[in-house]
N, C-alpha and C. Protein backbone atom coordinates (compact mmCIF):
# COMPACT_ATOMS: atom_id res chain seq x y z
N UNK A 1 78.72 105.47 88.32
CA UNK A 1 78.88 104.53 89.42
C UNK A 1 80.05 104.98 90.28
N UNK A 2 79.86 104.93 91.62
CA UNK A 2 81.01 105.23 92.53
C UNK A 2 81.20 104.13 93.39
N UNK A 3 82.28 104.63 94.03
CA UNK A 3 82.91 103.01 94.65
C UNK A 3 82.15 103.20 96.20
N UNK A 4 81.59 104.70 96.71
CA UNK A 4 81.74 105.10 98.39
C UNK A 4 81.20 106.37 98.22
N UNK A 5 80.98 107.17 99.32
CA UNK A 5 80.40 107.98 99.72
C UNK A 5 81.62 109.21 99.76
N UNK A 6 81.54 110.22 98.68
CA UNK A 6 82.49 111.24 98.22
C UNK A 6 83.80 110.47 97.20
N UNK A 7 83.66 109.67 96.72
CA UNK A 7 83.82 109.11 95.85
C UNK A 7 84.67 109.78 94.50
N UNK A 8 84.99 110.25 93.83
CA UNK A 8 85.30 111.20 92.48
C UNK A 8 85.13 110.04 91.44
N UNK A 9 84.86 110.16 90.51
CA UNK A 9 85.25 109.03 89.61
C UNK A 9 86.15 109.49 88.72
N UNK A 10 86.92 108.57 88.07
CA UNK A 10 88.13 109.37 87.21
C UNK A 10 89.08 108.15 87.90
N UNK A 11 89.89 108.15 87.44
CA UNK A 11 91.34 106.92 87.68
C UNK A 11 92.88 107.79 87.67
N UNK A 12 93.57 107.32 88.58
CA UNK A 12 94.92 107.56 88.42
C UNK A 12 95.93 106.80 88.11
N UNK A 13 97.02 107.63 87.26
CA UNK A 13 97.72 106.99 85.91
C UNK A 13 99.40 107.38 86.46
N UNK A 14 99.93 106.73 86.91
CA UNK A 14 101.45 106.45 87.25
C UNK A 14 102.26 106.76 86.15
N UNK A 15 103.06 107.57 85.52
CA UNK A 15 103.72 107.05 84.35
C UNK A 15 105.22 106.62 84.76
N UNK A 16 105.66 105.93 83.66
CA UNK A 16 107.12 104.98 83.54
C UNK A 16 108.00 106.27 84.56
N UNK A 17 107.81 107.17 83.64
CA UNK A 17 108.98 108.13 84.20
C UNK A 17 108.46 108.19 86.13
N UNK A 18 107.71 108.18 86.19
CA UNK A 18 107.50 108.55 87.70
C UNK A 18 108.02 107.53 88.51
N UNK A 19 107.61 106.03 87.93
CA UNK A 19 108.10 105.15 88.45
C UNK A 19 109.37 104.85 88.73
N UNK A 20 110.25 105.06 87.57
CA UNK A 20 111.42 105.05 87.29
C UNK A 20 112.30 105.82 88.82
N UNK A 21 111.85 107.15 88.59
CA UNK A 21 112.42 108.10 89.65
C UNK A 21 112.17 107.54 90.88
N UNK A 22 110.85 106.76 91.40
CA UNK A 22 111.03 106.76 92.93
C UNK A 22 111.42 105.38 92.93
N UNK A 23 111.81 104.20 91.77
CA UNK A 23 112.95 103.22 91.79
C UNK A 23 113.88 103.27 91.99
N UNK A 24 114.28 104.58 91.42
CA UNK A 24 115.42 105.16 91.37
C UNK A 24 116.09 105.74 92.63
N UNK A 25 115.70 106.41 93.20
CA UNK A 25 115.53 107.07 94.37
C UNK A 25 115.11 106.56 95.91
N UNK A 26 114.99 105.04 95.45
CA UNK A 26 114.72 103.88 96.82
C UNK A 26 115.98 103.74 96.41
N UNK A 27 116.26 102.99 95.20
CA UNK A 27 117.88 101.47 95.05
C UNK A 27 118.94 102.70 95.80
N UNK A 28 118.75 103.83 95.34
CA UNK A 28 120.10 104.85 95.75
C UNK A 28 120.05 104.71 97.28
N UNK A 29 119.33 105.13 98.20
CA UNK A 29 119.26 105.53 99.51
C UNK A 29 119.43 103.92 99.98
N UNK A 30 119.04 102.76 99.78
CA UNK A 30 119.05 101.38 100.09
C UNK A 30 120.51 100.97 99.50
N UNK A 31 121.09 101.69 98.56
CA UNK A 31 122.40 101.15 98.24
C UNK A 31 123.67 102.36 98.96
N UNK A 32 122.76 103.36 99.29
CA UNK A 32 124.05 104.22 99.80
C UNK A 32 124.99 104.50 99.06
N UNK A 33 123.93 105.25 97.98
CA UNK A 33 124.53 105.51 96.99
C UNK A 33 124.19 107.38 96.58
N UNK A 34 124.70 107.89 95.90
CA UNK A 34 124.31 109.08 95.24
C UNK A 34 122.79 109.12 94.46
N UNK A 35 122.09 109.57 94.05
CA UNK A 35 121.06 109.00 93.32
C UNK A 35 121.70 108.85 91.80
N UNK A 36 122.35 110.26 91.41
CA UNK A 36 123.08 110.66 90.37
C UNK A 36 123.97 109.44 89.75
N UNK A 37 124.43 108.59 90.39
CA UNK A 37 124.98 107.48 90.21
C UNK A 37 124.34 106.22 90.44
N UNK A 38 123.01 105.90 90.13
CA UNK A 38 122.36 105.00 90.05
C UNK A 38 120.99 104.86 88.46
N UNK A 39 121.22 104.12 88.00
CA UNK A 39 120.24 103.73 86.93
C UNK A 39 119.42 102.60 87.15
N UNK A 40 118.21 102.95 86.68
CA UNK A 40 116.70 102.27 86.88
C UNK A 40 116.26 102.17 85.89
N UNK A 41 116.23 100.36 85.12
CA UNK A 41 115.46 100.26 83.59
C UNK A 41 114.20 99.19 84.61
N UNK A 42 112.99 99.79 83.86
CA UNK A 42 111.39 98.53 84.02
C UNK A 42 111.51 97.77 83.16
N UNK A 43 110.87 96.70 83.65
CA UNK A 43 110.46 95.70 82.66
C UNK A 43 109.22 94.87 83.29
N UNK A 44 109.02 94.20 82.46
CA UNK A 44 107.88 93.04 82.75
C UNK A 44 108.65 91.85 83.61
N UNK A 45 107.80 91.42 84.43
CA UNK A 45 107.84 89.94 85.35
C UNK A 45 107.01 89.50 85.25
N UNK A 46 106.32 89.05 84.38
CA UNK A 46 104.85 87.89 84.37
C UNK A 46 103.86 89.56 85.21
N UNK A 47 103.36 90.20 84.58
CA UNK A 47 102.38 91.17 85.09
C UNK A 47 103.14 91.87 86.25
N UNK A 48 104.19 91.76 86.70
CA UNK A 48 104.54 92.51 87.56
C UNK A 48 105.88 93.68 87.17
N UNK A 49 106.42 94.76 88.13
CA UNK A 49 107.41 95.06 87.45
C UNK A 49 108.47 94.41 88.11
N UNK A 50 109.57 94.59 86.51
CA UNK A 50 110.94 94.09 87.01
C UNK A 50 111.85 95.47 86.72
N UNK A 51 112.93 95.17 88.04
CA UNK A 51 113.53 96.14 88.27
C UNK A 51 114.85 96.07 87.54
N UNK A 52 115.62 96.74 86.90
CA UNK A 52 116.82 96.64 86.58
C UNK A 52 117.95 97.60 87.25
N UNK A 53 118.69 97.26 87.95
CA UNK A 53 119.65 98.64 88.88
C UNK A 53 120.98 98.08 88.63
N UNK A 54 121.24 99.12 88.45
CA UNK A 54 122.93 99.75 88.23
C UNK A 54 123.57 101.00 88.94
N UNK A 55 124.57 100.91 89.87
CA UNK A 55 125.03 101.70 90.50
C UNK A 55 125.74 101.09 91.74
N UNK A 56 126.72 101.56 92.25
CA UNK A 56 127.94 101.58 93.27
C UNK A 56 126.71 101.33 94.25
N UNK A 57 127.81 100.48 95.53
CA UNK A 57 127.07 100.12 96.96
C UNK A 57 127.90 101.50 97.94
N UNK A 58 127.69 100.88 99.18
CA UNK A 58 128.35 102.00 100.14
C UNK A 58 129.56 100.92 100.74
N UNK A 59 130.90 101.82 100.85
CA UNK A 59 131.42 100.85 101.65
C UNK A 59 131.05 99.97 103.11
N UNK A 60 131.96 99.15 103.30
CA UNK A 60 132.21 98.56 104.27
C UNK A 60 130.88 97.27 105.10
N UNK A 61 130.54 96.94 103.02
CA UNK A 61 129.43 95.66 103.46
C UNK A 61 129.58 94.66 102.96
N UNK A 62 129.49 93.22 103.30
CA UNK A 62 129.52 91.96 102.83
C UNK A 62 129.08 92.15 101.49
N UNK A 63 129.21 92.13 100.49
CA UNK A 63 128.69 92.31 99.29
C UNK A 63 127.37 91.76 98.58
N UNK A 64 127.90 90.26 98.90
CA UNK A 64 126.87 89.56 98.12
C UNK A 64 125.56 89.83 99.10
N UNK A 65 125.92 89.56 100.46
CA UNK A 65 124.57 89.52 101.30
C UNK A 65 124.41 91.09 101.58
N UNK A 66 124.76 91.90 101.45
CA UNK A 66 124.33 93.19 101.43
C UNK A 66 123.12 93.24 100.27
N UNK A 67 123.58 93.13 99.20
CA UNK A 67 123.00 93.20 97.93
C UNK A 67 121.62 92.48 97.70
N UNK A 68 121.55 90.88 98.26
CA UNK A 68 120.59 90.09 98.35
C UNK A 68 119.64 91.00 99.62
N UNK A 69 120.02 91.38 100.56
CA UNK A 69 118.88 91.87 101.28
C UNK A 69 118.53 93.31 100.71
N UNK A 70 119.29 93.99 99.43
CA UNK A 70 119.06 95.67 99.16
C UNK A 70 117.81 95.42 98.12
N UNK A 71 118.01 93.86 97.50
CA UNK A 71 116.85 93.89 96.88
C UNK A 71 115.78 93.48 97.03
N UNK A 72 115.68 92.91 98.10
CA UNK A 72 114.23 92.68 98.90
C UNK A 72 113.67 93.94 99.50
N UNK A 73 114.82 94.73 99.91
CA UNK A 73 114.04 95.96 100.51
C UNK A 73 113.19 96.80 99.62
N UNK A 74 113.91 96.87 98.51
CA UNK A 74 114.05 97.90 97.21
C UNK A 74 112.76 97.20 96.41
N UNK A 75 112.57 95.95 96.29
CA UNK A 75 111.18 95.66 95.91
C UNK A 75 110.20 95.84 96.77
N UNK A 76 110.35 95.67 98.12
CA UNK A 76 108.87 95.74 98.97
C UNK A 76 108.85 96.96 99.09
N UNK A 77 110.04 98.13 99.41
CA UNK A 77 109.45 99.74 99.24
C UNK A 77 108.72 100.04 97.96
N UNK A 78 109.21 99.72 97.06
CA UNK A 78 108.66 100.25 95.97
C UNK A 78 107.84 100.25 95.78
N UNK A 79 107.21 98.79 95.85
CA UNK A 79 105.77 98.40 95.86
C UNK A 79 104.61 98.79 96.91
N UNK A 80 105.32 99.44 98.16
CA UNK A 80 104.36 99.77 99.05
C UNK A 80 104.24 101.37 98.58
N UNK A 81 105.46 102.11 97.99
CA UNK A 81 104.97 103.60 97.46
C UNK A 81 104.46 104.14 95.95
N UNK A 82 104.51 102.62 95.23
CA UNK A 82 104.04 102.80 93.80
C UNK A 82 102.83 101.74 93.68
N UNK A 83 102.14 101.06 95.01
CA UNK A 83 100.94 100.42 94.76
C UNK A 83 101.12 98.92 93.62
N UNK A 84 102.20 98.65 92.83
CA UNK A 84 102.15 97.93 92.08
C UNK A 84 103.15 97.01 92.69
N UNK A 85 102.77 95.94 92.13
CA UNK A 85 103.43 94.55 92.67
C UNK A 85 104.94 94.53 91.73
N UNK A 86 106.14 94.48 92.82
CA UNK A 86 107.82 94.06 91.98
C UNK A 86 107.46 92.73 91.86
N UNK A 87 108.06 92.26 90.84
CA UNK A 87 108.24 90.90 90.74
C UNK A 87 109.84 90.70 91.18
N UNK A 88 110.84 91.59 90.33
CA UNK A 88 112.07 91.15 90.48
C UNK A 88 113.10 92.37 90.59
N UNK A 89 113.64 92.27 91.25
CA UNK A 89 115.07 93.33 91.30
C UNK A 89 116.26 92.75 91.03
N UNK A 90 116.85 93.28 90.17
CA UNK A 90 117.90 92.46 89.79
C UNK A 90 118.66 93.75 89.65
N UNK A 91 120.24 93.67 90.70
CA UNK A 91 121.20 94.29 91.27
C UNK A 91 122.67 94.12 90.27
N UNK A 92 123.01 95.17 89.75
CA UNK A 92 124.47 95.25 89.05
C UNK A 92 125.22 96.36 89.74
N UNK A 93 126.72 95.63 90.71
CA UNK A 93 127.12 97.05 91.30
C UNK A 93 128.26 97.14 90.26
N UNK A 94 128.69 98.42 90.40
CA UNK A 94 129.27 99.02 89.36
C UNK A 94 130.30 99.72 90.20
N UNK A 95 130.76 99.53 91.51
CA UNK A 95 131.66 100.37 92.35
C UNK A 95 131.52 100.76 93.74
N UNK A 96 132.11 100.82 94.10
CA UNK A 96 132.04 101.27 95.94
C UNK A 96 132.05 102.35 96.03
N UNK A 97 131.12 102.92 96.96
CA UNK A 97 130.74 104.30 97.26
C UNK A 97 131.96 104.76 98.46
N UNK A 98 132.66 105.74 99.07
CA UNK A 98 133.56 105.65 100.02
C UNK A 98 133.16 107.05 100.69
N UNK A 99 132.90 107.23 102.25
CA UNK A 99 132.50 108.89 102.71
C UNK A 99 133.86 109.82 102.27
N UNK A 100 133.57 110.64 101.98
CA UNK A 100 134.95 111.60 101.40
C UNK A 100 136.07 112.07 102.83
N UNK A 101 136.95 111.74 103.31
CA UNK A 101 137.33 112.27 104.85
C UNK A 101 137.65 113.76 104.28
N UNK A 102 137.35 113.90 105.43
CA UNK A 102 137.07 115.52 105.86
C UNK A 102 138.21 116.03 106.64
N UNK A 103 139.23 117.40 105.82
CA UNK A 103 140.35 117.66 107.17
C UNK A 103 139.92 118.54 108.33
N UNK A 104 140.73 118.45 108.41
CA UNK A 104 139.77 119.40 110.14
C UNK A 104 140.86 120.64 109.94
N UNK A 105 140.22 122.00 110.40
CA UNK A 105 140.81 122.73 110.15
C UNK A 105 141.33 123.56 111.66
């Protein structure tokens, strides 16, 4: 049985680790952060995933409301590039990110 016209049949299979990385790799760029310095645990939300993040913000943002809008972003990207529904992101910062100044030579 096929779904359409050129069709393949066969299913595709996401694994944790894949997920993990492009969780991983949204919260960083949305937190303005290093990636290297950010951690991504899954979990369950009632059938959906839940996000767990840990890692430094970027300076020079309101904190709390920085954070409340990094995880709305960080769930609706995710879910629009991993097809699966976030239920929850739940944000632990761990430090301020700061640009390194640069001397001029």
């Amino acid at each position: 049985m096929t779904d359409g016209p050129g069709a393949v049949p066969g299913r595709v299979e996401v694994t944790t680790r894949a997920l993990t990385s492009c969780a991983r790799a949204v919260a960083a760029e949305r937190l303005g952060a290093p990636t290297k310095r950010v951690r991504v645990d899954l979990g369950d939300a009632n059938g959906a995933l839940a996000l767990a993040i840990t890692g430094p913000v970027a300076a020079g943002t309101d904190l709390v409301e920085a954070t409340t809008s990094t995880a709305a972003a960080i769930r609706s990207r995710v879910s629009a590039l991993t097809g699966r529904r976030v239920g929850s992101a739940r944000i632990e910062l761990t430090g301020i990110v700061r640009e390194r100044d640069r001397r001029v030579r």
